[in-house]
C-alpha atoms as a PDB file:
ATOM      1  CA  UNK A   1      11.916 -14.796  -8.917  1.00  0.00           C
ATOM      2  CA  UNK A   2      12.737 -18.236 -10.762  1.00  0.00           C
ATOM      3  CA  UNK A   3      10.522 -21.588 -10.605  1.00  0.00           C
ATOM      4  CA  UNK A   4      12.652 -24.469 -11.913  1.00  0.00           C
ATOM      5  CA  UNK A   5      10.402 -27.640 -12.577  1.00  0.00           C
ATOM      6  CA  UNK A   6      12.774 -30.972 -12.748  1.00  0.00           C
ATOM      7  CA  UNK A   7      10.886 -33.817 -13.718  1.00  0.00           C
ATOM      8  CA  UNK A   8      12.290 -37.568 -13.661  1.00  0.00           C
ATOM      9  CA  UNK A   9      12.369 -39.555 -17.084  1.00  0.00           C
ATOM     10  CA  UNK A  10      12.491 -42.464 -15.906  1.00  0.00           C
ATOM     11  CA  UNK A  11      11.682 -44.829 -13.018  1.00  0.00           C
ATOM     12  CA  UNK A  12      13.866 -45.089 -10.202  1.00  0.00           C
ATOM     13  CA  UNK A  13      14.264 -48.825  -8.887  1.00  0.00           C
ATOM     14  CA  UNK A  14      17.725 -48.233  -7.140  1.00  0.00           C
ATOM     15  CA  UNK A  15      19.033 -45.508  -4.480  1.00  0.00           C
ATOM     16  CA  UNK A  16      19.093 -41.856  -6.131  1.00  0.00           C
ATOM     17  CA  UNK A  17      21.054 -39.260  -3.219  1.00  0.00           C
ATOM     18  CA  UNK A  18      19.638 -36.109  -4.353  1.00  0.00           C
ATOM     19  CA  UNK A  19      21.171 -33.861  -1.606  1.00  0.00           C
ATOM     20  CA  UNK A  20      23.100 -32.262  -4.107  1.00  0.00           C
ATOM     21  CA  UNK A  21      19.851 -30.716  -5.813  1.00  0.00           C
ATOM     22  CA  UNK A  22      19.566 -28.040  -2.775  1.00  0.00           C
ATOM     23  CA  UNK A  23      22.998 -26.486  -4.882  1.00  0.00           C
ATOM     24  CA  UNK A  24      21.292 -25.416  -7.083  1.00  0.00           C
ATOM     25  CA  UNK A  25      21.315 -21.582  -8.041  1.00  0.00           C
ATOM     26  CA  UNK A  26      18.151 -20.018  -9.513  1.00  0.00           C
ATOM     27  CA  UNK A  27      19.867 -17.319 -11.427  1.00  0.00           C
ATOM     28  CA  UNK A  28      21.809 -20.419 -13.538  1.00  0.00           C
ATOM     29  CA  UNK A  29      20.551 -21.197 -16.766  1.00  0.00           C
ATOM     30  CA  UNK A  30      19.361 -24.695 -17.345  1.00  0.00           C
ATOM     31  CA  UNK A  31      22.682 -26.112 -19.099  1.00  0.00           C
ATOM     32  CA  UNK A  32      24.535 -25.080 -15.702  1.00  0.00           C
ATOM     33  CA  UNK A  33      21.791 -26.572 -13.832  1.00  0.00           C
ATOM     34  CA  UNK A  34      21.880 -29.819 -15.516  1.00  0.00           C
ATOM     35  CA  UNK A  35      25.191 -30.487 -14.876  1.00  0.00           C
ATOM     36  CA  UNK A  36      24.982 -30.889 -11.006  1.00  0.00           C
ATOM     37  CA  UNK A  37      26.757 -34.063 -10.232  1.00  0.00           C
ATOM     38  CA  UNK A  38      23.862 -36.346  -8.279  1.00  0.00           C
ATOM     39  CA  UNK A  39      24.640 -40.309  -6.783  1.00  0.00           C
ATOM     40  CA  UNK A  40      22.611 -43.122  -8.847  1.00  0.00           C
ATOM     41  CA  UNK A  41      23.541 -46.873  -8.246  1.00  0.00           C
ATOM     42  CA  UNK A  42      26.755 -45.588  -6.599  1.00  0.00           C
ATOM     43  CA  UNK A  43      27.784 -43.685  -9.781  1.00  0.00           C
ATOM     44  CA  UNK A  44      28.005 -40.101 -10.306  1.00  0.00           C
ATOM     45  CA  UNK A  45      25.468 -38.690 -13.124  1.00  0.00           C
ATOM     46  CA  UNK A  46      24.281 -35.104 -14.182  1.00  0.00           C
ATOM     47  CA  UNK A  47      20.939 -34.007 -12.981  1.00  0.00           C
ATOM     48  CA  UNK A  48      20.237 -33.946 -16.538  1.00  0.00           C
ATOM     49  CA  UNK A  49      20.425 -37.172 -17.670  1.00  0.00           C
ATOM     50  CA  UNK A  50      17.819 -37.776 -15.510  1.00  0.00           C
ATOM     51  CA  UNK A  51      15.799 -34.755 -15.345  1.00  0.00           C
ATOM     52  CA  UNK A  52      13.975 -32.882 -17.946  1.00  0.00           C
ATOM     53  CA  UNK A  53      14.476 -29.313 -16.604  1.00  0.00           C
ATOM     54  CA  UNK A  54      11.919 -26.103 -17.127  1.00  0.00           C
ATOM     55  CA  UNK A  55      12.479 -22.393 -15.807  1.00  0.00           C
ATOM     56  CA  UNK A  56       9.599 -19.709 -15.779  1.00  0.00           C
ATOM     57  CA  UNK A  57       9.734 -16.285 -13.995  1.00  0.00           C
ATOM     58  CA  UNK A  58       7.181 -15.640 -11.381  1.00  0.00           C
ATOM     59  CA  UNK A  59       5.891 -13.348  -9.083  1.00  0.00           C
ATOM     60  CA  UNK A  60       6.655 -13.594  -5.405  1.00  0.00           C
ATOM     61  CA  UNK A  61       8.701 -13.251  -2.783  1.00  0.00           C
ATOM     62  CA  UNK A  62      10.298 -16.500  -2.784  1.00  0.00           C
ATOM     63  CA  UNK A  63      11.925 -18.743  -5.913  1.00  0.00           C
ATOM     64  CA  UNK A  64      10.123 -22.298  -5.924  1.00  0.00           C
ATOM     65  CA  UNK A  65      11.380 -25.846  -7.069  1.00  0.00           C
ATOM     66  CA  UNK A  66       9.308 -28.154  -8.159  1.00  0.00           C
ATOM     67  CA  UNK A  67      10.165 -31.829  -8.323  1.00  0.00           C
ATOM     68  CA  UNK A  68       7.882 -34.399 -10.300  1.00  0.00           C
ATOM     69  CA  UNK A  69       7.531 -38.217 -10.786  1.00  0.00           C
ATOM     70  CA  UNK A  70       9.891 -39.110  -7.266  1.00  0.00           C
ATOM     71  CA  UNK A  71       9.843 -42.303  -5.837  1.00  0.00           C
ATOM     72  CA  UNK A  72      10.761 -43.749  -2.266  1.00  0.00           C
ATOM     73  CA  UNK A  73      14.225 -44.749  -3.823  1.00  0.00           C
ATOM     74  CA  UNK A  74      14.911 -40.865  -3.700  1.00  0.00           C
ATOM     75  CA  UNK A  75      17.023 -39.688  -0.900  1.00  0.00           C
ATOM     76  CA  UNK A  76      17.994 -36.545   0.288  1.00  0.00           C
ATOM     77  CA  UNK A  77      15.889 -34.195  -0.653  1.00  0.00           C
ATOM     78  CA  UNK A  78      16.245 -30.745   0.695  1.00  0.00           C
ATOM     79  CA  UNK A  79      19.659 -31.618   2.552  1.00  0.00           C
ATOM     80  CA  UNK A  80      20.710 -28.626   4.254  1.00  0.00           C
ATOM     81  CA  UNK A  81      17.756 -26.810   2.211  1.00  0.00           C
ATOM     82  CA  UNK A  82      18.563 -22.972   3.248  1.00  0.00           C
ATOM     83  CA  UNK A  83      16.177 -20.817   1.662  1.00  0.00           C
ATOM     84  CA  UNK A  84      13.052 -20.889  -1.342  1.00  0.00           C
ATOM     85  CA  UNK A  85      10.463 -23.394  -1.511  1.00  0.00           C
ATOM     86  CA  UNK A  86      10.395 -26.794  -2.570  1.00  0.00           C
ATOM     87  CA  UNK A  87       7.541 -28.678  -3.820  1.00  0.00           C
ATOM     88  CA  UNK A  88       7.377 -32.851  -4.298  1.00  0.00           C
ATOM     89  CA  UNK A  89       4.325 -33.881  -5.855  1.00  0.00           C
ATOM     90  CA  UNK A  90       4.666 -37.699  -5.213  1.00  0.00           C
ATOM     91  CA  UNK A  91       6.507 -39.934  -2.433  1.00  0.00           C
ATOM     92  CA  UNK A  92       9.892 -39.797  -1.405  1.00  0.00           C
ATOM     93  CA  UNK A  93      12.023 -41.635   0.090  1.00  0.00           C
ATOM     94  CA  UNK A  94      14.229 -40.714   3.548  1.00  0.00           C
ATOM     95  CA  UNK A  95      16.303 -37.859   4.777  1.00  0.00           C
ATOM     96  CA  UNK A  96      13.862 -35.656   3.350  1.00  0.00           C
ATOM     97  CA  UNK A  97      14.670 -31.986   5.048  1.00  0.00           C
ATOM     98  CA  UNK A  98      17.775 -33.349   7.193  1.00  0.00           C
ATOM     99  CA  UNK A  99      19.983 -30.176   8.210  1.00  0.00           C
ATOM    100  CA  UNK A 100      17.845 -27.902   7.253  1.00  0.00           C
ATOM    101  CA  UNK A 101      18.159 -24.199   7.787  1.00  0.00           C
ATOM    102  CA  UNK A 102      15.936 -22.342   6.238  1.00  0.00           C
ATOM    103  CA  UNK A 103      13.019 -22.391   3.553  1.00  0.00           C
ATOM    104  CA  UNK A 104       9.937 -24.333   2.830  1.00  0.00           C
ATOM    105  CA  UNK A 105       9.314 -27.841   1.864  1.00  0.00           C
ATOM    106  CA  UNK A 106       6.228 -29.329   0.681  1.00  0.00           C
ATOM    107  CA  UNK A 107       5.180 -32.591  -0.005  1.00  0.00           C
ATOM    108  CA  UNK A 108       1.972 -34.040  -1.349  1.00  0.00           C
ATOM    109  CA  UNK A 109       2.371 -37.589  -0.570  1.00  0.00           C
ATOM    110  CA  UNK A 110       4.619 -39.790   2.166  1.00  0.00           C
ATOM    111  CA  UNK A 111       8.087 -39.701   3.166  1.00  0.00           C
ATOM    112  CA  UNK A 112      10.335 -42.859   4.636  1.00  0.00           C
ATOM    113  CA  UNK A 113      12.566 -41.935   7.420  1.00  0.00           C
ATOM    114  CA  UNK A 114      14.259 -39.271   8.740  1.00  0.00           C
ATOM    115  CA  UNK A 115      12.184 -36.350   7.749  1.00  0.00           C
ATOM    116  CA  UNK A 116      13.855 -33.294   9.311  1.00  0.00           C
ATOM    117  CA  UNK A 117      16.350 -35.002  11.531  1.00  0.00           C
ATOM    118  CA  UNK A 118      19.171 -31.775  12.831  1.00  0.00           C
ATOM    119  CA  UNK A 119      17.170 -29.282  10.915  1.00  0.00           C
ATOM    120  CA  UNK A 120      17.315 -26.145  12.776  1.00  0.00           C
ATOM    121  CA  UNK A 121      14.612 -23.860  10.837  1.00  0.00           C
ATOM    122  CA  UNK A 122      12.259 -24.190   7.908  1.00  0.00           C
ATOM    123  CA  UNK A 123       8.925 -25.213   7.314  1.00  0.00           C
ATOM    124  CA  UNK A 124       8.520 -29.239   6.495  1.00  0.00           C
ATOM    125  CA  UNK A 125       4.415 -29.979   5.362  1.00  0.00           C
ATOM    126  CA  UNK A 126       3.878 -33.438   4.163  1.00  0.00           C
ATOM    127  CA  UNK A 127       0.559 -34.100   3.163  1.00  0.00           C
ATOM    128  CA  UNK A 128       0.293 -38.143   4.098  1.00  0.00           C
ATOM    129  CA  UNK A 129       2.855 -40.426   6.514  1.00  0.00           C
ATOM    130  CA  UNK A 130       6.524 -40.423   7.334  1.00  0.00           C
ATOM    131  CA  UNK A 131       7.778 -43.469   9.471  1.00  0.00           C
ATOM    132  CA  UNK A 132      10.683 -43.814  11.504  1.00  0.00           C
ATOM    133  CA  UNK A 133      12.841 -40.810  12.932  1.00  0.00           C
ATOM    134  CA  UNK A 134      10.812 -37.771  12.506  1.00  0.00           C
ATOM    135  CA  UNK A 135      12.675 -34.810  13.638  1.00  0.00           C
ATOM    136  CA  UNK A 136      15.442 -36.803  15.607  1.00  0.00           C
ATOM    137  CA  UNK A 137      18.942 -36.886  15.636  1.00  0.00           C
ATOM    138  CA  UNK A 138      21.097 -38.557  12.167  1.00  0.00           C
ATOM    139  CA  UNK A 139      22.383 -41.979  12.405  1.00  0.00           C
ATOM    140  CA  UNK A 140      25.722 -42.334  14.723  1.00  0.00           C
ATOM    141  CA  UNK A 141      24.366 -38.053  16.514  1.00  0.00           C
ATOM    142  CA  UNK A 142      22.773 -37.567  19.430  1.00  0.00           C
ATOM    143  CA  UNK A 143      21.471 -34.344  18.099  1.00  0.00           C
ATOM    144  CA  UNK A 144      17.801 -34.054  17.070  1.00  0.00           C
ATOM    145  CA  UNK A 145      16.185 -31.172  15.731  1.00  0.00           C
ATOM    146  CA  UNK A 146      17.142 -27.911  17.120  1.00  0.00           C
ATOM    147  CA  UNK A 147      14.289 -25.779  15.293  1.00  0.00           C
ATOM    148  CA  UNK A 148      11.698 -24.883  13.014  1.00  0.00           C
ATOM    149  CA  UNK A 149       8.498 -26.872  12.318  1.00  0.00           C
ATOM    150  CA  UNK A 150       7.217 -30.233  11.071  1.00  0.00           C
ATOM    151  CA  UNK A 151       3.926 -30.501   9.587  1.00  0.00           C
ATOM    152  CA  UNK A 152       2.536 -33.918   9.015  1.00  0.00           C
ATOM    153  CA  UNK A 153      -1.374 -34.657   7.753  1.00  0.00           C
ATOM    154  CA  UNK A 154      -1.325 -38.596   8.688  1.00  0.00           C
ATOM    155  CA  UNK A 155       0.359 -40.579  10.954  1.00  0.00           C
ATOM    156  CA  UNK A 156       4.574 -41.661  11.945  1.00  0.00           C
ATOM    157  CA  UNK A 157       6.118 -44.922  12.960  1.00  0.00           C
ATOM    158  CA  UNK A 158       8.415 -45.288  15.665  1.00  0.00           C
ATOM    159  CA  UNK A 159      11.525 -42.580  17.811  1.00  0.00           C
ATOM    160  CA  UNK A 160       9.338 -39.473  16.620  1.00  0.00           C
ATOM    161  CA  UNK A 161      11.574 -36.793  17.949  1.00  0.00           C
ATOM    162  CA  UNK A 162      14.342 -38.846  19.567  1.00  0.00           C
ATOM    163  CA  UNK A 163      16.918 -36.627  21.069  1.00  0.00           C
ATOM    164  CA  UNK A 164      15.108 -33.249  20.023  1.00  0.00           C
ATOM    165  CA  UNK A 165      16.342 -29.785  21.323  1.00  0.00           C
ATOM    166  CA  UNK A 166      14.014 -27.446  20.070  1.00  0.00           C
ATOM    167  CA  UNK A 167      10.972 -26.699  17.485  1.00  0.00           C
ATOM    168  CA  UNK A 168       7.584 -28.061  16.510  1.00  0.00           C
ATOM    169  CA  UNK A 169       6.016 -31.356  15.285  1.00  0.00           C
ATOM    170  CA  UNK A 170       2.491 -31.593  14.722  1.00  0.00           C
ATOM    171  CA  UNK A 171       1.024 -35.063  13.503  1.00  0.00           C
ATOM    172  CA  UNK A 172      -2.445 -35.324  12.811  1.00  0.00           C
ATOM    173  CA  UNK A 173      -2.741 -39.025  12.668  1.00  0.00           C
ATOM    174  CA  UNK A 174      -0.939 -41.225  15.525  1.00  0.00           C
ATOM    175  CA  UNK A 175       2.673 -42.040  16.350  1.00  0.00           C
ATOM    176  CA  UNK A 176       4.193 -45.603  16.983  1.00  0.00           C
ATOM    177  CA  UNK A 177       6.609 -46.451  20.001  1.00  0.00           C
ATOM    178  CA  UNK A 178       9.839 -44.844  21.262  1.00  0.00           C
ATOM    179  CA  UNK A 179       8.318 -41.016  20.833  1.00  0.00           C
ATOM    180  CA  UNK A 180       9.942 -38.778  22.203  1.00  0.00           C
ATOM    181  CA  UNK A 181      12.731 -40.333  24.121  1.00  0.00           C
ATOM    182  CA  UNK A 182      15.560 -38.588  25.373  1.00  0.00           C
ATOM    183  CA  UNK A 183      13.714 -35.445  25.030  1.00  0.00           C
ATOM    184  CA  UNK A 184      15.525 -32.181  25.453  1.00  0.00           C
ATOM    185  CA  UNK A 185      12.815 -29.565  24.316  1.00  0.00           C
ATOM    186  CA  UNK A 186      10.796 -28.612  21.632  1.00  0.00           C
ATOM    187  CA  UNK A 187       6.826 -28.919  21.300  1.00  0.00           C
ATOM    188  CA  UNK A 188       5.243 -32.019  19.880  1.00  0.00           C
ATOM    189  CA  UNK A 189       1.266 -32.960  19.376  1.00  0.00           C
ATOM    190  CA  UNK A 190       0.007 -36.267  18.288  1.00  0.00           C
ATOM    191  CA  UNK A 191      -3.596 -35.680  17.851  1.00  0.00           C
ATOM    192  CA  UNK A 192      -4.554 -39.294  17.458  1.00  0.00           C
ATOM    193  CA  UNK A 193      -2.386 -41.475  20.062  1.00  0.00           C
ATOM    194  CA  UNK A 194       0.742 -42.527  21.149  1.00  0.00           C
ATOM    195  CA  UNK A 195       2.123 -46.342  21.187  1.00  0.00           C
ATOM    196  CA  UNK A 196       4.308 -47.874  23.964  1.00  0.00           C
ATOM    197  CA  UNK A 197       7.787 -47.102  25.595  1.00  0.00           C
ATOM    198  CA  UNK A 198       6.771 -43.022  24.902  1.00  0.00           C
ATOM    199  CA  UNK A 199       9.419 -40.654  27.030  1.00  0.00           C
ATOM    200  CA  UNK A 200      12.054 -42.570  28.259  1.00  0.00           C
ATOM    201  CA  UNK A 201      15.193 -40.259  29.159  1.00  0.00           C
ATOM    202  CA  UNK A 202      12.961 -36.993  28.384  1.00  0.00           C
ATOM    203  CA  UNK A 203      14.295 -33.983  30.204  1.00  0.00           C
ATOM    204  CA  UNK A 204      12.192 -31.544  29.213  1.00  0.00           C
ATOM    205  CA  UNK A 205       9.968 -30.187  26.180  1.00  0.00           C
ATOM    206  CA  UNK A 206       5.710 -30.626  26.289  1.00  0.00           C
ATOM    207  CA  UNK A 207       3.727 -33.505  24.196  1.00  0.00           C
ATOM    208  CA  UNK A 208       0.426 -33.017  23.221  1.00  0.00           C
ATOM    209  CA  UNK A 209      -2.325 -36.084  22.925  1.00  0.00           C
ATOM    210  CA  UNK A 210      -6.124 -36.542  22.947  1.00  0.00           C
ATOM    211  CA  UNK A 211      -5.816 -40.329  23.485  1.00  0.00           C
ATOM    212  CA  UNK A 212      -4.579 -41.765  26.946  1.00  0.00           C
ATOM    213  CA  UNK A 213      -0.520 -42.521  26.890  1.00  0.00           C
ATOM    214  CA  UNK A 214       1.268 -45.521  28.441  1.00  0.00           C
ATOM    215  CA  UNK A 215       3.860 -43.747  30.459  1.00  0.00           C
ATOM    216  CA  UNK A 216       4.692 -46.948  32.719  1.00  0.00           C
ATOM    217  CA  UNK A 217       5.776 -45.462  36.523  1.00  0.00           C
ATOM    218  CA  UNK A 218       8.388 -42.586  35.543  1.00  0.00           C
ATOM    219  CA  UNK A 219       5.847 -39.657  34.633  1.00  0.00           C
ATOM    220  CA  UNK A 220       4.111 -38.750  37.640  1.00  0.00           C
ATOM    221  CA  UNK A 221       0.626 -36.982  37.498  1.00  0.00           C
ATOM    222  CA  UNK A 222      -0.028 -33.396  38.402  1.00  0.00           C
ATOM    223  CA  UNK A 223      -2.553 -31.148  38.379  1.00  0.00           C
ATOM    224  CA  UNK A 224      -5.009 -30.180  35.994  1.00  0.00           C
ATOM    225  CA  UNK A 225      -3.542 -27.128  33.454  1.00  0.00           C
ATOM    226  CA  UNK A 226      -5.998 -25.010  32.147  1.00  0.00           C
ATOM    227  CA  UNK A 227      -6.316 -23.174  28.713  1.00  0.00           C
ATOM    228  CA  UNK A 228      -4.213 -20.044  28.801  1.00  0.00           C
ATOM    229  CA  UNK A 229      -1.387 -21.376  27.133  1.00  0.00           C
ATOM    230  CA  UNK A 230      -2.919 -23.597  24.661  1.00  0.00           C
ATOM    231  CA  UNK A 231      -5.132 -20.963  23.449  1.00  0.00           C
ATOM    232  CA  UNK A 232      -2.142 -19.011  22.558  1.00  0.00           C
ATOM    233  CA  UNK A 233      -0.722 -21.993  20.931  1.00  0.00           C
ATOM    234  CA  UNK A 234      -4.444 -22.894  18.786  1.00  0.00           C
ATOM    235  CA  UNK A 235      -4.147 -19.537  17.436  1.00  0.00           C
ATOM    236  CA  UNK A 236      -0.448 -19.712  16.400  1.00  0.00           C
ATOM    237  CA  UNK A 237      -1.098 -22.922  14.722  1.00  0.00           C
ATOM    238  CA  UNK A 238      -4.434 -22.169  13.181  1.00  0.00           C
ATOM    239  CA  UNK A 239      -3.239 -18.663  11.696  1.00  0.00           C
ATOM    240  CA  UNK A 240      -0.089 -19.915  10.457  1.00  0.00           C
ATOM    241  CA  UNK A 241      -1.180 -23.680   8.988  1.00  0.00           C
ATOM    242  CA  UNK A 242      -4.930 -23.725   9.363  1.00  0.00           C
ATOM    243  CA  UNK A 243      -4.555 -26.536  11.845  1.00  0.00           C
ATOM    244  CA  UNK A 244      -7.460 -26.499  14.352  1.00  0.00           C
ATOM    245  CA  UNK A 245      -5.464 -28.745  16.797  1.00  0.00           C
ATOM    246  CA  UNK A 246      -7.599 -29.088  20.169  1.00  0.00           C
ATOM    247  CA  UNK A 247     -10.600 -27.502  20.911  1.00  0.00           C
ATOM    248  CA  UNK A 248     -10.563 -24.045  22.827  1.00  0.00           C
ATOM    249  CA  UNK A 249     -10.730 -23.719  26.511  1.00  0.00           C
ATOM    250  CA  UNK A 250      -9.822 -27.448  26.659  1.00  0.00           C
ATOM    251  CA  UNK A 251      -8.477 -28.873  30.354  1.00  0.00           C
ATOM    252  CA  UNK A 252      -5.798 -31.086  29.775  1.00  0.00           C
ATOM    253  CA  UNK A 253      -4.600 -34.046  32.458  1.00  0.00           C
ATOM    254  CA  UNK A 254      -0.384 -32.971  33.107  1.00  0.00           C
ATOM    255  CA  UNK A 255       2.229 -35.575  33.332  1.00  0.00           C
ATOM    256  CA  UNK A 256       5.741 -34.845  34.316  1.00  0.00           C
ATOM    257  CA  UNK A 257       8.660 -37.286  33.629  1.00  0.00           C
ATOM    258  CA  UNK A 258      10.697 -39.374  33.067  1.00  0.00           C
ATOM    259  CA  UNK A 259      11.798 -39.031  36.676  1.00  0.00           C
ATOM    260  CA  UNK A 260      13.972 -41.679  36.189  1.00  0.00           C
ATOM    261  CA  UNK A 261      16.284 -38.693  35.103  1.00  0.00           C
ATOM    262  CA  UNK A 262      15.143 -36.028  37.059  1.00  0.00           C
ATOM    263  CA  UNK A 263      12.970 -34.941  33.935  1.00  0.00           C
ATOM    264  CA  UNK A 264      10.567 -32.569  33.780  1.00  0.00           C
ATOM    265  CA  UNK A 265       8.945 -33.006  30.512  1.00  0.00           C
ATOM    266  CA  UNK A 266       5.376 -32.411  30.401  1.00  0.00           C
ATOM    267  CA  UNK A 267       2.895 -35.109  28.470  1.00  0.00           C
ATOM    268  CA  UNK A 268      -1.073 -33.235  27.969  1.00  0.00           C
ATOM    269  CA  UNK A 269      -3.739 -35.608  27.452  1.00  0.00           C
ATOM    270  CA  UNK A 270      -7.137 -33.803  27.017  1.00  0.00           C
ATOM    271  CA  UNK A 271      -9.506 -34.491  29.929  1.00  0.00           C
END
């Protein structure tokens, strides 16, 4: 296995698309590499003008790029990622993950908008904020994620999960307003609260939160669900991502809505 280290030499002060980085082939040499065609101030340049490129073999499973010195002017990272792990070890800017199928993505720092919006499997773990349109549908879709699972270690904006089908999003902070609207399926916990206008048009899917939810008059309360499930779900989380979401044998308060569409998404607040 390969790990290619690109590293900016320069700042960024202008839109840089870097979807075209996920081409990239580990068993290329560098000069092939570096002439990948990316978007800068609406012009197209070779990675390598503004990359300094390194490759090293390693051992492992998986091949592993690693992108340095990124800014929140870079876009597109990981488009349609498929396979292999990427590591950013600064903040970037939106789409990070968007159509992703496959692979890892790791970020240790915060992400604008649109982190994982239609991906439909892969791993996304950012280790501070993203803000608007986590893991919902693409400007002008109505298509949110489908699959796989978002990881994120702080807290999201607003329309976390709009129009999602299927998957995972775990935040450990708090999400703004609009979560969750029009709701297919898919599992999401917000550890640390939930602002206003939260399931409108959800059909179905669960939402985890330890802090009371405004849910207005279309989710209507049910009973009381006990731990069976979520126990299952603590250890899937915990083994996988060391993420001790909810205490054990918790009893949660159930919610079903929005009836407004005949929904029957479920919203558990911890009792």
């Amino acid at each position: 296995m390969n790990r290619i280290t690109i590293k900016l030499k320069r700042n960024i002060d202008s839109e840089l698309d870097l979807r075209n980085i996920s081409k990239i082939d580990f068993e290329n040499n560098l000069t092939q590499i570096s002439k990948i065609k990316l978007l800068f101030q609406n012009r197209e340049i070779n990675l390598g003008k503004l990359f300094n490129l390194k490759i090293k073999k390693i051992n492992g499973k998986n091949n592993e790029l690693i992108v340095l010195n990124l800014n929140q002017n870079c876009n597109y990272l990981g488009w349609k990622w498929k396979k292999d792990i990427l590591k950013v070890n600064s903040n970037v800017g939106s789409f990070l993950g968007a159509k992703m199928s496959g692979g890892e993505i790791h970020v240790n720092g915060s992400v604008k908008n649109f982190t994982g919006s239609q991906m439909t499997n892969g791993k996304i773990l950012i280790k501070s904020n993203s803000l608007d349109f986590v893991g919902s549908s693409l400007p002008g879709n109505k298509t949110g994620m489908s699959g796989g699972v978002i990881i994120i270690n702080g807290n999201t904006r607003d329309y976390l999960g709009l129009n999602m089908r299927k998957g995972l999003i775990f935040v450990a902070g708090s999400s703004r307003n609009y979560c969750c609207n029009n709701m297919i399926a898919g599992t999401v916990i917000i550890k640390n609260g939930i602002g206003k206008f939260f399931g409108i048009g959800m059909r179905r899917g669960t939402v985890f939160s330890h802090k009371k939810v405004s849910v207005g008059d279309f989710f209507i309360e049910s009973n009381e669900l006990h731990p069976i499930f979520f126990n299952l779900l603590y250890n899937f989380l915990y083994k996988n991502y060391g993420l001790k979401v909810f205490n054990k044998n918790k009893i949660f308060r159930r919610f079903f809505g929005d009836k407004n569409v005949d929904g029957v998404g479920e919203l558990l607040i911890t009792k």
